[in-house]
PDB file of N, CA and C in Angstrom:
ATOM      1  N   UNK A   1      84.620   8.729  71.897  1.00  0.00           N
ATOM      2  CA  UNK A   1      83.673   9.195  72.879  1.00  0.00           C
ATOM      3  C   UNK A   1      82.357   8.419  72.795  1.00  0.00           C
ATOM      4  N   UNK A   2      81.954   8.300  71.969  1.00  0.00           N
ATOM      5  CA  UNK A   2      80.823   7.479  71.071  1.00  0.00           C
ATOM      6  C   UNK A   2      80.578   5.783  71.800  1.00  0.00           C
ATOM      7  N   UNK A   3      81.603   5.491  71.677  1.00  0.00           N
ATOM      8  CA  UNK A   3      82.200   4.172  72.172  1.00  0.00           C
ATOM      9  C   UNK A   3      81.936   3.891  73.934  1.00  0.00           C
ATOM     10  N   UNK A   4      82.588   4.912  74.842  1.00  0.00           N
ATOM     11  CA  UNK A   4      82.539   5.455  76.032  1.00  0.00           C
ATOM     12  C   UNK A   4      81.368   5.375  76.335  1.00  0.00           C
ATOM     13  N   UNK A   5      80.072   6.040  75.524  1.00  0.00           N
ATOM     14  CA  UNK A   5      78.558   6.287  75.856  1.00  0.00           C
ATOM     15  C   UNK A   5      78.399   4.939  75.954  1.00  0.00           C
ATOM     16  N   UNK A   6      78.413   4.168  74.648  1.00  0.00           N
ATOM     17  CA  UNK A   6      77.707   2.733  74.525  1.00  0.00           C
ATOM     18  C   UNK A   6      78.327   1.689  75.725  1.00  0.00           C
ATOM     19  N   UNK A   7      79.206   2.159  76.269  1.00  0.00           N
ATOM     20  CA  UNK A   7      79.841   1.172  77.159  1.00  0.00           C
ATOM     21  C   UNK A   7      79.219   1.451  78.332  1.00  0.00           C
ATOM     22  N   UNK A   8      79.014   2.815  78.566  1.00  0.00           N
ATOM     23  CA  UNK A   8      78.218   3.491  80.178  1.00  0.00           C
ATOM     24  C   UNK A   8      76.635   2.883  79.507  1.00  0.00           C
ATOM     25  N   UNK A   9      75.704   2.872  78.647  1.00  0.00           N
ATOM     26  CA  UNK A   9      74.848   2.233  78.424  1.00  0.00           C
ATOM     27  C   UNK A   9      74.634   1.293  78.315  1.00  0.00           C
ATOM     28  N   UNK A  10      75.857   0.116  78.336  1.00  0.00           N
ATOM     29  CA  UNK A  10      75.310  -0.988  78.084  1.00  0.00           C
ATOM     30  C   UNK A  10      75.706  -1.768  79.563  1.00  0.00           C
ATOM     31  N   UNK A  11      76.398  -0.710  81.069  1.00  0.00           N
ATOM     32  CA  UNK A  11      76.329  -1.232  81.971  1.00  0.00           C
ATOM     33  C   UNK A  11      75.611  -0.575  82.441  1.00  0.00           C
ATOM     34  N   UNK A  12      74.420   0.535  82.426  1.00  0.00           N
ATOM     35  CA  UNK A  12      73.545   1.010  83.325  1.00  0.00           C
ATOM     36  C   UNK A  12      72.962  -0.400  83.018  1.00  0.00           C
ATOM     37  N   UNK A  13      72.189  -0.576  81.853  1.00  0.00           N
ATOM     38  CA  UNK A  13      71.272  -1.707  81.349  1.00  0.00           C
ATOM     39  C   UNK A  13      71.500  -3.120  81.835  1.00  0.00           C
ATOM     40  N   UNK A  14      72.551  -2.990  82.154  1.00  0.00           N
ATOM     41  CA  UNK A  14      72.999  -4.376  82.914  1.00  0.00           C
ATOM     42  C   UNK A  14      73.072  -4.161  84.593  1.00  0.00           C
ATOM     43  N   UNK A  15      72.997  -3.168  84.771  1.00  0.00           N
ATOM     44  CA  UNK A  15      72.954  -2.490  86.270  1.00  0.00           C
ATOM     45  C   UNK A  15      71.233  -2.809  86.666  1.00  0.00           C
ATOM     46  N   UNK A  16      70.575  -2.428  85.975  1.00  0.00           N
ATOM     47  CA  UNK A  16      68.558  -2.340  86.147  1.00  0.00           C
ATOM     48  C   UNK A  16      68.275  -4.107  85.755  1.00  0.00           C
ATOM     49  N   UNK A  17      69.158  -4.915  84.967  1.00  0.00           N
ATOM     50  CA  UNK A  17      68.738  -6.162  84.966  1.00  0.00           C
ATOM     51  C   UNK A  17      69.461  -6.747  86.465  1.00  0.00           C
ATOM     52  N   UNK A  18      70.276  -6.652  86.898  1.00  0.00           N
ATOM     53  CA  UNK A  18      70.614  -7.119  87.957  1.00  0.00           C
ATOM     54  C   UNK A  18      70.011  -6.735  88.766  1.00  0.00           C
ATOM     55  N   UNK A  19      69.248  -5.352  89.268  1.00  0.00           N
ATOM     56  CA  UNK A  19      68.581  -5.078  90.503  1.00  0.00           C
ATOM     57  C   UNK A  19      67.054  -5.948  90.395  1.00  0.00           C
ATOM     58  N   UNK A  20      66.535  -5.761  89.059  1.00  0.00           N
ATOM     59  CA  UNK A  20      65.758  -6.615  88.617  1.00  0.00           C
ATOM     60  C   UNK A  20      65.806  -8.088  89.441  1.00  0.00           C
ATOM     61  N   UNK A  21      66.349  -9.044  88.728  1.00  0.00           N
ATOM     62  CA  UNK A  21      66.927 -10.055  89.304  1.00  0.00           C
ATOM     63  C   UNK A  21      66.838 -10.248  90.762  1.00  0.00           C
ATOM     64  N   UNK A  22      67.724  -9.084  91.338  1.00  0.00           N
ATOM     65  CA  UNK A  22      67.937  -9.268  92.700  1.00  0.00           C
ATOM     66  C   UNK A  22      66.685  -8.689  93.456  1.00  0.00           C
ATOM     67  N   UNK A  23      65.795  -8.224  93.405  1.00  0.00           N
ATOM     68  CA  UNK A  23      64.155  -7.914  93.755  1.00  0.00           C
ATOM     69  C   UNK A  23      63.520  -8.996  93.738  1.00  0.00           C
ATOM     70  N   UNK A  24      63.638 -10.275  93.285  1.00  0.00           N
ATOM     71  CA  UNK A  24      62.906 -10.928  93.221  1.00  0.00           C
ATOM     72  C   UNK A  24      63.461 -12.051  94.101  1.00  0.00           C
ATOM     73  N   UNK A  25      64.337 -11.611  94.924  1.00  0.00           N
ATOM     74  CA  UNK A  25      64.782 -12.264  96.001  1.00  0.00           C
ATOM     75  C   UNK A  25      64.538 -12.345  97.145  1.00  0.00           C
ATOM     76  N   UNK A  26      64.029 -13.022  98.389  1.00  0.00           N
ATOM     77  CA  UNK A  26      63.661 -12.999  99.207  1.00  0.00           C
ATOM     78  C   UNK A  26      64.286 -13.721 100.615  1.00  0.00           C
ATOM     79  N   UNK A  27      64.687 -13.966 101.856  1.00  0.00           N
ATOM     80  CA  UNK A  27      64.422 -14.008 102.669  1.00  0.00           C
ATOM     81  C   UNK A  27      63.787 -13.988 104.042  1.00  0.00           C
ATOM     82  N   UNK A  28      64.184 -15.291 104.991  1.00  0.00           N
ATOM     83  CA  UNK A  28      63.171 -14.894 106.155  1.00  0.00           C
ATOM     84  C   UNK A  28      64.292 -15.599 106.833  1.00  0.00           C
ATOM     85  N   UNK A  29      64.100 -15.027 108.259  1.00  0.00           N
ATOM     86  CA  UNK A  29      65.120 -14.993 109.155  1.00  0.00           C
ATOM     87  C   UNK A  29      64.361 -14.798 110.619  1.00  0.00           C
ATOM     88  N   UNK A  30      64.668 -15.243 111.871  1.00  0.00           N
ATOM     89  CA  UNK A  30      63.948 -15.316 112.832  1.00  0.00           C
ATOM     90  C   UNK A  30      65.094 -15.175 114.331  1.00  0.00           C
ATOM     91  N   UNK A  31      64.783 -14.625 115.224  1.00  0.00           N
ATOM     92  CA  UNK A  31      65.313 -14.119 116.335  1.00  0.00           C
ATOM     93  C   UNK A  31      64.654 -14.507 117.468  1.00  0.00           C
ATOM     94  N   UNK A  32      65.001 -14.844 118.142  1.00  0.00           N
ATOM     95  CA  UNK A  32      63.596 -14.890 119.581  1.00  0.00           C
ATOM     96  C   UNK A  32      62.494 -14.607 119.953  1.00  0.00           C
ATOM     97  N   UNK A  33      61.769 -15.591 118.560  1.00  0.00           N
ATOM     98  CA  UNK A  33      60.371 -15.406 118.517  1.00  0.00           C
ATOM     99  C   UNK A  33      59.880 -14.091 117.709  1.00  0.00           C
ATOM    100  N   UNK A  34      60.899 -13.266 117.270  1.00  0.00           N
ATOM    101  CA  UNK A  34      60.652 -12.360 115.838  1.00  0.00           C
ATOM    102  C   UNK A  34      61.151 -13.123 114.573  1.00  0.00           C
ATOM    103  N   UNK A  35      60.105 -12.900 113.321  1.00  0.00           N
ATOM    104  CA  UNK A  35      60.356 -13.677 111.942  1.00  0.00           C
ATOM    105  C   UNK A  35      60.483 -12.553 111.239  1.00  0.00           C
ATOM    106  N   UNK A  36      61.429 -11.743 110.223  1.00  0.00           N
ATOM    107  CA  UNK A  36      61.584 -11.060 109.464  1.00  0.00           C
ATOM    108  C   UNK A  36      61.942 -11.459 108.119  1.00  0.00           C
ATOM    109  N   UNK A  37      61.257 -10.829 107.341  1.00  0.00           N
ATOM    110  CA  UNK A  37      61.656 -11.358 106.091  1.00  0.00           C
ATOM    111  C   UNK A  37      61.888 -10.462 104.268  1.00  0.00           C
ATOM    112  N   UNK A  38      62.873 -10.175 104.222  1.00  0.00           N
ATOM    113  CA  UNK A  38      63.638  -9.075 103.185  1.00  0.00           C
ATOM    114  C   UNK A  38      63.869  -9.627 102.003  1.00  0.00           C
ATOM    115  N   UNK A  39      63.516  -8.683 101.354  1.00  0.00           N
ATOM    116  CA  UNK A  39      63.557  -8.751  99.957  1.00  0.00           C
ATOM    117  C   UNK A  39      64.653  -8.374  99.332  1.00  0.00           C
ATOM    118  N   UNK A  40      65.220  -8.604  98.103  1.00  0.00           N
ATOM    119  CA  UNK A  40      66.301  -7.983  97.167  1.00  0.00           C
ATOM    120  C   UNK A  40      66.861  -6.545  97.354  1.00  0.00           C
ATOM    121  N   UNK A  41      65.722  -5.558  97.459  1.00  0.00           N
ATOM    122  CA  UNK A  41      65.644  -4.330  97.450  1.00  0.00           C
ATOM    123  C   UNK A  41      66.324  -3.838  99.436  1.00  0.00           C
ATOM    124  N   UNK A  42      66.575  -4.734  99.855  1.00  0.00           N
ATOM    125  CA  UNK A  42      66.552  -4.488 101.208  1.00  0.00           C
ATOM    126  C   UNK A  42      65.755  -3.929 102.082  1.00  0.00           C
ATOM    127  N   UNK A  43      64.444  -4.188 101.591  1.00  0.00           N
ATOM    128  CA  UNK A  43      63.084  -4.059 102.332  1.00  0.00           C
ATOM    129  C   UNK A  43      62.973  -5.104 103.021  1.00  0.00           C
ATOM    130  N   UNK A  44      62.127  -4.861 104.556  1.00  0.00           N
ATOM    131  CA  UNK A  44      61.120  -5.810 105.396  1.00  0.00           C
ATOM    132  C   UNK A  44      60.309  -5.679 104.691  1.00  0.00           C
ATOM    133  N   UNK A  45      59.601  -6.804 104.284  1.00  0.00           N
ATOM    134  CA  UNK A  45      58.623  -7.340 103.513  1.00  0.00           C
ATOM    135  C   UNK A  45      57.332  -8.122 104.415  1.00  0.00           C
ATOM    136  N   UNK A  46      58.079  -8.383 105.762  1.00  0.00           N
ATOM    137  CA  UNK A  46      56.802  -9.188 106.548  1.00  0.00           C
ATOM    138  C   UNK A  46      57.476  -9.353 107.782  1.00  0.00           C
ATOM    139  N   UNK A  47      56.796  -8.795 109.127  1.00  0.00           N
ATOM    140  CA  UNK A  47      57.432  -9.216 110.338  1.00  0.00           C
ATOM    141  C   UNK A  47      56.499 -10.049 111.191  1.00  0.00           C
ATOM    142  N   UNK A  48      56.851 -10.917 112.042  1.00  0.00           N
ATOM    143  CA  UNK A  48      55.774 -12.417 112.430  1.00  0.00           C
ATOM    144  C   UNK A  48      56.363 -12.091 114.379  1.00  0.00           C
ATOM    145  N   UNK A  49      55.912 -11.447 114.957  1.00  0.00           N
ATOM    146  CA  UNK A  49      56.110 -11.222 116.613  1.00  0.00           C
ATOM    147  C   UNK A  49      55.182 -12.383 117.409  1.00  0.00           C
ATOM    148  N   UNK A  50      56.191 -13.329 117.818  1.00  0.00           N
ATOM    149  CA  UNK A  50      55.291 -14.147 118.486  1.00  0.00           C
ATOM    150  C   UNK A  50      54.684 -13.286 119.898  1.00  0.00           C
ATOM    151  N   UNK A  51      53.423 -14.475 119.867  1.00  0.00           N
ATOM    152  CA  UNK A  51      52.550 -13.590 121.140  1.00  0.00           C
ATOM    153  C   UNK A  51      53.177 -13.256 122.478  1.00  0.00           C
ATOM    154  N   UNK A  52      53.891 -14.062 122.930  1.00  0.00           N
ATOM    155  CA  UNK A  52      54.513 -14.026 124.203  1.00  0.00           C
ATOM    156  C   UNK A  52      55.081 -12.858 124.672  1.00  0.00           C
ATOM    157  N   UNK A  53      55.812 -12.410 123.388  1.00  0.00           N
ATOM    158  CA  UNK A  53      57.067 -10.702 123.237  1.00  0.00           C
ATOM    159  C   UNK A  53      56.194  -9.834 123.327  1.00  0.00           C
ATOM    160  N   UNK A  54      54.517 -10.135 123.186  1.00  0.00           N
ATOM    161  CA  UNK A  54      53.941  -8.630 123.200  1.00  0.00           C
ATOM    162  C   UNK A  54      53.391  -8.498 124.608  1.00  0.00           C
ATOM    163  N   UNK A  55      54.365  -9.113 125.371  1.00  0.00           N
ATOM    164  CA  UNK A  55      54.258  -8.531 126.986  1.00  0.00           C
ATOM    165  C   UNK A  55      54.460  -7.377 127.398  1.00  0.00           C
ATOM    166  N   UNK A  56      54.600  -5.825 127.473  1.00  0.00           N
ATOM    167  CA  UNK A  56      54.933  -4.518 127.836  1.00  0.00           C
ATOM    168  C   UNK A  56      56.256  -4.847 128.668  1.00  0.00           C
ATOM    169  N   UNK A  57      56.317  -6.343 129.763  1.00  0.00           N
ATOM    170  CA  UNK A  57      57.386  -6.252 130.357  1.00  0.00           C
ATOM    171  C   UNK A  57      58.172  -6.896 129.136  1.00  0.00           C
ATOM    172  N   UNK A  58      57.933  -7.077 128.307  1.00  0.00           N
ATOM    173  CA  UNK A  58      59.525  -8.018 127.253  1.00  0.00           C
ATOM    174  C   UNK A  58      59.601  -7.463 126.377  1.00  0.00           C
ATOM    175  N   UNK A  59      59.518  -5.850 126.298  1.00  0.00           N
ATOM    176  CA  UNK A  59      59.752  -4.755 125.141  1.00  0.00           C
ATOM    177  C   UNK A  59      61.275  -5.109 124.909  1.00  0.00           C
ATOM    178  N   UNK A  60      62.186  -4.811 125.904  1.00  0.00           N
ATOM    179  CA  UNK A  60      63.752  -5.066 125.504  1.00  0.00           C
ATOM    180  C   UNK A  60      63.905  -5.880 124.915  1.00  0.00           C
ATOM    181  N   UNK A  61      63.709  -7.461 125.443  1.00  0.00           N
ATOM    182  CA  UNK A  61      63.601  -8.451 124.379  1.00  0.00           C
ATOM    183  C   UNK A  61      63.203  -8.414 123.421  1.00  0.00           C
ATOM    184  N   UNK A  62      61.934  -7.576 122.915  1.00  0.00           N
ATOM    185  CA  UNK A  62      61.693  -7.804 121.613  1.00  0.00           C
ATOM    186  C   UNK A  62      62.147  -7.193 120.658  1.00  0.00           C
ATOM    187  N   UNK A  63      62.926  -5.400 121.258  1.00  0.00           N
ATOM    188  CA  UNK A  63      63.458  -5.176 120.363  1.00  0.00           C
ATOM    189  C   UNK A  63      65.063  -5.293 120.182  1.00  0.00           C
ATOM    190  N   UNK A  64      65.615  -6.317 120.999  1.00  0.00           N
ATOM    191  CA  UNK A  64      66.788  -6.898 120.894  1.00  0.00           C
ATOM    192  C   UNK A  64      66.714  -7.625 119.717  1.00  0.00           C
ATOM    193  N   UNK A  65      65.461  -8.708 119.563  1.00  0.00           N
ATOM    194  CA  UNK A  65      65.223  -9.520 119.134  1.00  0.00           C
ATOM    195  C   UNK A  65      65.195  -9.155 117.603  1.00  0.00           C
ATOM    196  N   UNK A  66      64.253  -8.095 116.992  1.00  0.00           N
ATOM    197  CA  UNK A  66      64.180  -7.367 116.146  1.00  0.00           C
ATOM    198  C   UNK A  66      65.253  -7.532 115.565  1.00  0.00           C
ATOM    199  N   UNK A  67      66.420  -6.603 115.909  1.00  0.00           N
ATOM    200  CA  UNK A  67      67.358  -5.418 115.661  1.00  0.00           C
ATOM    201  C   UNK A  67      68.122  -7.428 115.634  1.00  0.00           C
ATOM    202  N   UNK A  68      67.942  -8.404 116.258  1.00  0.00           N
ATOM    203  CA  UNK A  68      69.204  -9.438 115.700  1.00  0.00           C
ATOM    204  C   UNK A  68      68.677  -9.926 114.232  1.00  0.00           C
ATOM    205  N   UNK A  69      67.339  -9.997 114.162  1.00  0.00           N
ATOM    206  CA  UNK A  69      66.724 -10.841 112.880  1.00  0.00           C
ATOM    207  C   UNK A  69      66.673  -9.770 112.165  1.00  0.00           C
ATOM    208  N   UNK A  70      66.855  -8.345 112.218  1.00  0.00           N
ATOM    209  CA  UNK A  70      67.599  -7.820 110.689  1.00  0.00           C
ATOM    210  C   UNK A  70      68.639  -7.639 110.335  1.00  0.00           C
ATOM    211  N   UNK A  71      69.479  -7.767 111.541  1.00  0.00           N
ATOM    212  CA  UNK A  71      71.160  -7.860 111.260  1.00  0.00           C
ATOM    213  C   UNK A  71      71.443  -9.344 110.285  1.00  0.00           C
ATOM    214  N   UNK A  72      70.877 -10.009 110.696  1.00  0.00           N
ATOM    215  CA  UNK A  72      70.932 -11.634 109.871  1.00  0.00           C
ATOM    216  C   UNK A  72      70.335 -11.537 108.465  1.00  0.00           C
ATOM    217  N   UNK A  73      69.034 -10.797 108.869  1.00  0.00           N
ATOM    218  CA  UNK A  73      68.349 -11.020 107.358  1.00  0.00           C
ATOM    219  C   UNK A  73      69.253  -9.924 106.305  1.00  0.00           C
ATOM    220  N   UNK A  74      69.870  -8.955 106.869  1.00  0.00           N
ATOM    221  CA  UNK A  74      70.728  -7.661 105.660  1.00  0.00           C
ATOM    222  C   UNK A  74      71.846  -8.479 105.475  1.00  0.00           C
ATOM    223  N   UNK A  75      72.851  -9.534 106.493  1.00  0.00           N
ATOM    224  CA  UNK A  75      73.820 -10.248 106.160  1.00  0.00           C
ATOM    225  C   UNK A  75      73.731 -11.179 104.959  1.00  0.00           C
ATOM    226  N   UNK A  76      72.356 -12.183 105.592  1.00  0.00           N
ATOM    227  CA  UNK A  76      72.031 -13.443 104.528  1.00  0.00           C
ATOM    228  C   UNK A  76      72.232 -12.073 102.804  1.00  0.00           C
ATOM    229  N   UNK A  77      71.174 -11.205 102.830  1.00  0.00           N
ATOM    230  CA  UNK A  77      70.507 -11.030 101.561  1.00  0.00           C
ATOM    231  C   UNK A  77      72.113 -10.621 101.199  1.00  0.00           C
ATOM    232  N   UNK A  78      72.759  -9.517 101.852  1.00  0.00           N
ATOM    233  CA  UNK A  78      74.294  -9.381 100.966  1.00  0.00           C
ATOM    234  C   UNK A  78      74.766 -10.532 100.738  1.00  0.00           C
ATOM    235  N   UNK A  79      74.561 -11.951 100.826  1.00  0.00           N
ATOM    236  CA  UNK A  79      75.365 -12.920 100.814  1.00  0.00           C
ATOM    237  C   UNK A  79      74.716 -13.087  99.544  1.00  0.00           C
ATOM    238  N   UNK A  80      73.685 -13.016  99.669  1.00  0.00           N
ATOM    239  CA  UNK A  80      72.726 -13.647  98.023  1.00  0.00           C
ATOM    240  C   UNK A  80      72.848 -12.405  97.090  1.00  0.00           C
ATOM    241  N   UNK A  81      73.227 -11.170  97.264  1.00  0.00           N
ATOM    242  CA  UNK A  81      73.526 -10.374  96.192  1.00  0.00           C
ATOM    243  C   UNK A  81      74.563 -10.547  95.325  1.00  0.00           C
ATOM    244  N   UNK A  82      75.378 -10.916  96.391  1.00  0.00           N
ATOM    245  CA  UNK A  82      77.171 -11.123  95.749  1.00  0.00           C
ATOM    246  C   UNK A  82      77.008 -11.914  95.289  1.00  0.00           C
ATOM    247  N   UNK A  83      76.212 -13.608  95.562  1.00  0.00           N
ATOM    248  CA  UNK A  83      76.572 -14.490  94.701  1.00  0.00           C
ATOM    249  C   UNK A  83      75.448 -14.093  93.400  1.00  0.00           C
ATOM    250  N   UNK A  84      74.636 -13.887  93.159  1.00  0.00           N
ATOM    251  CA  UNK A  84      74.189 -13.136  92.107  1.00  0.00           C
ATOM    252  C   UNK A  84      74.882 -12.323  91.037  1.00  0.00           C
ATOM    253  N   UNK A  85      75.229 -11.467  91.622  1.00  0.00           N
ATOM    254  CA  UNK A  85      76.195 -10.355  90.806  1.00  0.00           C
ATOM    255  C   UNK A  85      77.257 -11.413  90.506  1.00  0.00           C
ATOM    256  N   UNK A  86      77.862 -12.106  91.339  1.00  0.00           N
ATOM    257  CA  UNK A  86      79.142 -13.328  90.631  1.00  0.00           C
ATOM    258  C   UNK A  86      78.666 -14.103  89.290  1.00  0.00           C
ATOM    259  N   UNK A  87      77.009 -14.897  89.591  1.00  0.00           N
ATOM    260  CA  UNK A  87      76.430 -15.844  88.455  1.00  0.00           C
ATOM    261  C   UNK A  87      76.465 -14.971  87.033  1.00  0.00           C
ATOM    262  N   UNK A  88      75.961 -13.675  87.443  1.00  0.00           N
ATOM    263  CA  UNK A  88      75.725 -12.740  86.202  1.00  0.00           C
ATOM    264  C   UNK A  88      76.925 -12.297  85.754  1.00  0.00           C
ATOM    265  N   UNK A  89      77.900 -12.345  86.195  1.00  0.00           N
ATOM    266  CA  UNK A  89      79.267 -11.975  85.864  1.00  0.00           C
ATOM    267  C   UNK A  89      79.915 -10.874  86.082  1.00  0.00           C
ATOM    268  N   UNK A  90      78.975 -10.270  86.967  1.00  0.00           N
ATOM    269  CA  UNK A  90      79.443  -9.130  87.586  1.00  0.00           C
ATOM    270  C   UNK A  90      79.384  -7.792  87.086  1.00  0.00           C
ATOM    271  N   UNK A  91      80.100  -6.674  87.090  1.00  0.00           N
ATOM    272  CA  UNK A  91      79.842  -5.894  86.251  1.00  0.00           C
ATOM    273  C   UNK A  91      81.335  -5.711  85.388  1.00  0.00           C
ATOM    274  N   UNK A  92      81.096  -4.920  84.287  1.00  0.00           N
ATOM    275  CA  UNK A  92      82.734  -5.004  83.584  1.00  0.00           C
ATOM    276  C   UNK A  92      83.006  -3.922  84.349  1.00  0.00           C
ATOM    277  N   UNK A  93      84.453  -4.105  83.832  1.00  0.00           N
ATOM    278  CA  UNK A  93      85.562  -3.281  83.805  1.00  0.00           C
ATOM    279  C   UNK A  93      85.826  -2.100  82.703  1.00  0.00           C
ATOM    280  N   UNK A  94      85.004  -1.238  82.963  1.00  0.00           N
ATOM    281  CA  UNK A  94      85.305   0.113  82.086  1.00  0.00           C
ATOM    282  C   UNK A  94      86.125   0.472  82.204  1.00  0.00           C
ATOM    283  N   UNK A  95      87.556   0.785  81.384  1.00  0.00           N
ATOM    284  CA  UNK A  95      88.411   1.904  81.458  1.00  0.00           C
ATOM    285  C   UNK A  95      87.810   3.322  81.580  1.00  0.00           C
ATOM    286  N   UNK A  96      88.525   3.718  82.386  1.00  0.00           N
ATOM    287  CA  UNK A  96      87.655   5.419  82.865  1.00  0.00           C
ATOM    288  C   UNK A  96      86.834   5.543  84.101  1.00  0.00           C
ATOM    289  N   UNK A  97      86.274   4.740  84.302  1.00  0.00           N
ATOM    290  CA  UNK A  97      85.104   4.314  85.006  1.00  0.00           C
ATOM    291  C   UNK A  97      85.642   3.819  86.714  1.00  0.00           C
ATOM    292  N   UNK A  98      86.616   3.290  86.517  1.00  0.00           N
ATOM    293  CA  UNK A  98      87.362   2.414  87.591  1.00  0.00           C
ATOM    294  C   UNK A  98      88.021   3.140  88.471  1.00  0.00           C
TER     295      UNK A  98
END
């Protein structure tokens, strides 16, 4: 049982170094004249609306525009999580756990 603990402790601890890691990751990504840009944590971290979109008539556009440059920026960053979690080796394989 003893054994079991140290194994669930020694992948939480490897769980908080990887989110670690992956926080300090960033992206920026851009849509039709919207720039968004996400962090590890899957936060917007900074949005850049060019002037033109803040027309009242090009609301649709802009929040088309939006809603494409965070679909890209949550794609890219899962792309950079996985290969992360791959470099680090991923997490083990606990019996029990699985």
């Amino acid at each position: 049982m003893f054994n079991k603990l140290k194994q669930f402790k020694d992948l939480r601890d490897q769980a908080k170094e990887m989110q670690s890691k992956l926080a300090e990751e960033n992206i920026t990504t851009s849509s039709n004249g919207v720039e968004l840009t996400m962090n590890g944590n899957l936060e917007i971290t900074n949005v850049n609306v060019g002037s033109d979109l803040l027309d009242p008539s090009k609301k649709e556009k802009l929040e088309k525009a939006f809603k494409d440059a965070h679909s890209d920026a949550l794609k890219k960053m899962q792309r950079v999580m996985a290969m992360k979690m791959k470099e680090m080796g991923g997490l083990p394989n606990i019996p029990g756990l699985s």
